[in-house]
C-alpha atoms as a PDB file:
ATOM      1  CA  UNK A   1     127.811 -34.942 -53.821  1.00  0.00           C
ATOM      2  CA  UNK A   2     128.644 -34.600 -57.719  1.00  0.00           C
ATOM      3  CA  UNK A   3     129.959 -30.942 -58.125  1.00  0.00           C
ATOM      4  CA  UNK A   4     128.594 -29.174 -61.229  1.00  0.00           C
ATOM      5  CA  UNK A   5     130.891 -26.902 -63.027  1.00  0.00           C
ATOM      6  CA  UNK A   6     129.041 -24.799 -66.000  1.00  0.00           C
ATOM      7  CA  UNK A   7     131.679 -24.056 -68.957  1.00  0.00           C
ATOM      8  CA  UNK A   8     130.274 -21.558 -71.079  1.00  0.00           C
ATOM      9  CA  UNK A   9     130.649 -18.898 -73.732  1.00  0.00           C
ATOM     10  CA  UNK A  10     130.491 -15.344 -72.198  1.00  0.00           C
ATOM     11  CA  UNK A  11     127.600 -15.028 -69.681  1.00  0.00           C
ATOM     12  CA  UNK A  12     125.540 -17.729 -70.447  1.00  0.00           C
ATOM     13  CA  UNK A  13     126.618 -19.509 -67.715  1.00  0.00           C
ATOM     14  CA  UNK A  14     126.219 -16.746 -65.343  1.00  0.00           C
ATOM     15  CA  UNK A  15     122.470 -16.962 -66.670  1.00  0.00           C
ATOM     16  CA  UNK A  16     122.443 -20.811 -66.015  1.00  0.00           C
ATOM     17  CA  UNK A  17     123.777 -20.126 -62.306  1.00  0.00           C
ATOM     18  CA  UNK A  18     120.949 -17.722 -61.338  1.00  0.00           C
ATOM     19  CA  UNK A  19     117.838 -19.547 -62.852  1.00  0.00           C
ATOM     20  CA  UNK A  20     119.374 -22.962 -61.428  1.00  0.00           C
ATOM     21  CA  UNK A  21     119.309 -21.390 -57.940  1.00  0.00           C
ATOM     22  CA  UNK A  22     116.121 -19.393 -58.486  1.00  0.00           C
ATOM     23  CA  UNK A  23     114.282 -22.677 -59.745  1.00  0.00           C
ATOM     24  CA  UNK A  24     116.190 -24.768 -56.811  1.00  0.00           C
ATOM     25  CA  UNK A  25     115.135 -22.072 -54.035  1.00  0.00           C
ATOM     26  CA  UNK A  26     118.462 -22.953 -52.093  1.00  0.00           C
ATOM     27  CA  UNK A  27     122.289 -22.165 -52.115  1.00  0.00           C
ATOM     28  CA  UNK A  28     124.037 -24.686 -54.065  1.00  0.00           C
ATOM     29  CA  UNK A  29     127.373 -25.075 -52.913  1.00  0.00           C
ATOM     30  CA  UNK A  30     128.523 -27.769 -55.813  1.00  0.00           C
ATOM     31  CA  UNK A  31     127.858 -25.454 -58.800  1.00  0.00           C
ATOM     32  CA  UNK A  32     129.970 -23.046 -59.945  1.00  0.00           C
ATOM     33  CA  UNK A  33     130.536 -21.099 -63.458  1.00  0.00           C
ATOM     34  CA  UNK A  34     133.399 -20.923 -65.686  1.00  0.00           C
ATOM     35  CA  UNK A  35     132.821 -17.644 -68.455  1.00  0.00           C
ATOM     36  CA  UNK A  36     135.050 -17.898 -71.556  1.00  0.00           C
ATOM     37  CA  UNK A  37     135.559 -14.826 -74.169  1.00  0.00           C
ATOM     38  CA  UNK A  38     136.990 -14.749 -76.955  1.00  0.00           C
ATOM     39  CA  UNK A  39     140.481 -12.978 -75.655  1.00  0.00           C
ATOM     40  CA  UNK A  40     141.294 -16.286 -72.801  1.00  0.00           C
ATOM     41  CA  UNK A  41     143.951 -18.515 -74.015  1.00  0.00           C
ATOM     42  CA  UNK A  42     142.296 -22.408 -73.629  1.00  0.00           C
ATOM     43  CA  UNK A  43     145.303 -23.099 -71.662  1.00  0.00           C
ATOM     44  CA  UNK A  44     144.438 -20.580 -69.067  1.00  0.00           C
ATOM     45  CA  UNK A  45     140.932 -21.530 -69.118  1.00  0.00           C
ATOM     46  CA  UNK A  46     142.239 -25.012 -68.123  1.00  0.00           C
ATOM     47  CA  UNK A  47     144.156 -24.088 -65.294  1.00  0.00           C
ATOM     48  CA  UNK A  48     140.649 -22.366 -63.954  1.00  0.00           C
ATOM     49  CA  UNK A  49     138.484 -25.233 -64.614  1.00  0.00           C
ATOM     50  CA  UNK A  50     141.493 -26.971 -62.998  1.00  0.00           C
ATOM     51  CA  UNK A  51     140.847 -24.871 -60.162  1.00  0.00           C
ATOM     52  CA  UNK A  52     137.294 -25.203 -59.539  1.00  0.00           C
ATOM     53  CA  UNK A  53     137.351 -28.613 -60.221  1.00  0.00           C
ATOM     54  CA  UNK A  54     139.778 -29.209 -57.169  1.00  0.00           C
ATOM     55  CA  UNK A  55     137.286 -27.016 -55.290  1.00  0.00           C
ATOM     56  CA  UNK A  56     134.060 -28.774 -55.702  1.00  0.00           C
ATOM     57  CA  UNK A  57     135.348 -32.433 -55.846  1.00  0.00           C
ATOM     58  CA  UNK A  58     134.503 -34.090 -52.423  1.00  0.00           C
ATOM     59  CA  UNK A  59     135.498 -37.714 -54.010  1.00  0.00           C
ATOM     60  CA  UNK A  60     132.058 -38.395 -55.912  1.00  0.00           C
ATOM     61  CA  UNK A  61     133.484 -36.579 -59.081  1.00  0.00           C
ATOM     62  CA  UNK A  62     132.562 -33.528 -60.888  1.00  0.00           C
ATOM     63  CA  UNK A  63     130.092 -32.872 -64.094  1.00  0.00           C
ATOM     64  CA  UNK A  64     130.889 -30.375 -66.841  1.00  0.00           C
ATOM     65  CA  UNK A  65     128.408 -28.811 -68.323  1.00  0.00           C
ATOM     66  CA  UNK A  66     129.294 -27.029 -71.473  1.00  0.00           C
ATOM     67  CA  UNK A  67     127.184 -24.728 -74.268  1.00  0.00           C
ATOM     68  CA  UNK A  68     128.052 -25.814 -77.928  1.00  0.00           C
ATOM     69  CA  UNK A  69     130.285 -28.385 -78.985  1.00  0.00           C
ATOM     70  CA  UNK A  70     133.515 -28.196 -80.775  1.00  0.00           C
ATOM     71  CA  UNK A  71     133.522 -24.285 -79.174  1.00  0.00           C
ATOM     72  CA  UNK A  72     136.187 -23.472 -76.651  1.00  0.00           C
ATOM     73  CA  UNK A  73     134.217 -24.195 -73.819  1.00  0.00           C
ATOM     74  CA  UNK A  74     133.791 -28.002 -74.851  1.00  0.00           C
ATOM     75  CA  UNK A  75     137.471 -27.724 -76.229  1.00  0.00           C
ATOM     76  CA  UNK A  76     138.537 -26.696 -72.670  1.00  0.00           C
ATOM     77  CA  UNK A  77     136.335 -29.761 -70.976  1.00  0.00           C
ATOM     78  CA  UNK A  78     137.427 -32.255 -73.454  1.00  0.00           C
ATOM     79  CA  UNK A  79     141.016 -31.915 -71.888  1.00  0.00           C
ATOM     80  CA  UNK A  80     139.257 -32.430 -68.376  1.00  0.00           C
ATOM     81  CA  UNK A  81     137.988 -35.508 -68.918  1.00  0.00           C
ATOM     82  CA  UNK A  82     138.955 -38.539 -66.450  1.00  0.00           C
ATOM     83  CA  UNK A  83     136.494 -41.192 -67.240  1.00  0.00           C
ATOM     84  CA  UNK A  84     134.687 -41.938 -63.888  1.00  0.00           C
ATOM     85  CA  UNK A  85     135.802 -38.916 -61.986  1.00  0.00           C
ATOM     86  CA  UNK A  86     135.529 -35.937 -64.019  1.00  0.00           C
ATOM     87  CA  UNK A  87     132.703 -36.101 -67.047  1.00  0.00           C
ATOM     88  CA  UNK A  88     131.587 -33.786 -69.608  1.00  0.00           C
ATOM     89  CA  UNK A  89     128.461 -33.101 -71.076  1.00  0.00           C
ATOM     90  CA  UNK A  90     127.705 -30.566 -74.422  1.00  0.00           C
ATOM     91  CA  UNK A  91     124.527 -28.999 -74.943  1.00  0.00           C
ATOM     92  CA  UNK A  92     123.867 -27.390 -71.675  1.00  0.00           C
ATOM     93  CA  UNK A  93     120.250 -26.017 -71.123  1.00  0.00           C
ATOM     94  CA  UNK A  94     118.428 -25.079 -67.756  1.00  0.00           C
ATOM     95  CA  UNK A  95     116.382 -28.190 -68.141  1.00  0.00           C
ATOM     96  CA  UNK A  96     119.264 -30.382 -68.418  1.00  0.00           C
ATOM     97  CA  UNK A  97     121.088 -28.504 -65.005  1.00  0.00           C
ATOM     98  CA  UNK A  98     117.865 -28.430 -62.917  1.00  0.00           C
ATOM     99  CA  UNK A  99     118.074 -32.695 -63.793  1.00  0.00           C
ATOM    100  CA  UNK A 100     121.816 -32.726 -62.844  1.00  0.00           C
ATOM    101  CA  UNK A 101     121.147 -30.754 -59.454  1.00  0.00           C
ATOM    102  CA  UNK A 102     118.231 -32.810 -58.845  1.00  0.00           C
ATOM    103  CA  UNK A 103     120.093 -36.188 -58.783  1.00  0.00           C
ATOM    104  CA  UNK A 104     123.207 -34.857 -57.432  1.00  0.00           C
ATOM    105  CA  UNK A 105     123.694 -36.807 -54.504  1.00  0.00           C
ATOM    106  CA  UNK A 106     123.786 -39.941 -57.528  1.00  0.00           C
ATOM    107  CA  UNK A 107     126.863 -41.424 -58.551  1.00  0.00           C
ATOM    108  CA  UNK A 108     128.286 -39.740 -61.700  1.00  0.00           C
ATOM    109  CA  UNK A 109     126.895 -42.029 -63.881  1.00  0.00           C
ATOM    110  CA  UNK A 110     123.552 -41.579 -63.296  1.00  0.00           C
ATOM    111  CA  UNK A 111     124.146 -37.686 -62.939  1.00  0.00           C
ATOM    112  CA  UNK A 112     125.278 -37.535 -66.424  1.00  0.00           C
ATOM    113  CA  UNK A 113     122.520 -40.208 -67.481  1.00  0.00           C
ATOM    114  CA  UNK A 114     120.105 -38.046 -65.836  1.00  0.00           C
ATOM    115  CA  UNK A 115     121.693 -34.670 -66.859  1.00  0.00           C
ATOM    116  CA  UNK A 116     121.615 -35.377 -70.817  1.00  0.00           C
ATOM    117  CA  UNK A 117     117.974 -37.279 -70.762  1.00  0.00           C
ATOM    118  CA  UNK A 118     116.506 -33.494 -68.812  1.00  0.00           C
ATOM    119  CA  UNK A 119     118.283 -31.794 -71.881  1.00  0.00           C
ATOM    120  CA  UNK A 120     116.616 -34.110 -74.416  1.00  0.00           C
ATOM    121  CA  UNK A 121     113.421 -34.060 -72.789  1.00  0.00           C
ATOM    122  CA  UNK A 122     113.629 -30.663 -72.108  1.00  0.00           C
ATOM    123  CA  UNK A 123     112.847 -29.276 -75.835  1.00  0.00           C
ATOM    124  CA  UNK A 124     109.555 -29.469 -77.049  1.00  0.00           C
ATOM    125  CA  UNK A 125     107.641 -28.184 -79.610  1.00  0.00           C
ATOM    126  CA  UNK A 126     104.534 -25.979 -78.153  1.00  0.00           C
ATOM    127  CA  UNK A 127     101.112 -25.788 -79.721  1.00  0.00           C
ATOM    128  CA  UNK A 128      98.762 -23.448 -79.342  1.00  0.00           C
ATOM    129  CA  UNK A 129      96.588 -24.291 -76.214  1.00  0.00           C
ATOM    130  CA  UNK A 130      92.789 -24.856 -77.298  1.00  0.00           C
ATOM    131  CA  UNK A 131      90.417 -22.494 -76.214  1.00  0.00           C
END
């Protein structure tokens, strides 16, 4: 199973967590969060993502999921990166982390495939229903 790391500015990812497993209706065992302030040296951060990344990698490979890019969080992935085994993905939204969940048991490929097309299609423009 592809293990899920979110890498995120302050609590946003904390945010992510909850409504992913509120959404899911189950534990979820390959996610896990990774907050970054302001004060936590990148290199640190690394080491953590390190960390978790040992943690959740069963041999499939692991997906991170980060907010903005060129922000630390994406910074921090960016240096994570082994193509194949460890991917990275900017832009994180719930829509795009229900996707990656959903097709978890996928091979990486097709989680991050499947992961960036549930962001994309996951903004829309609303109109006013009809009456």
């Amino acid at each position: 199973m592809i293990g899920i790391i979110i890498v995120t500015h302050v609590t946003l990812g904390d945010a992510l967590y909850a409504c992913a497993q509120h959404i899911m209706g189950r534990p979820l065992p390959n996610l896990a969060q990774l907050a970054v302030s302001k004060a936590d040296d990148p290199d640190t951060v690394v080491l953590r993502a390190r960390e978790l990344i040992e943690q959740l990698d069963d041999g499939a490979g692991v997906l991170l999921l980060t907010d903005i890019y060129g922000g630390t969080p994406s910074n921090v992935a960016n240096r994570l990166i082994i193509p194949g085994r460890i991917e990275a993905v900017a832009g994180v939204n719930l829509p795009m982390l229900v996707r990656a969940l959903t097709y978890c048991h996928q091979p990486l490929e097709v989680v991050v495939s499947k992961a960036i097309t549930g962001g994309l299609e996951g903004v829309l423009y609303m109109l006013p229903e009809s009456h």
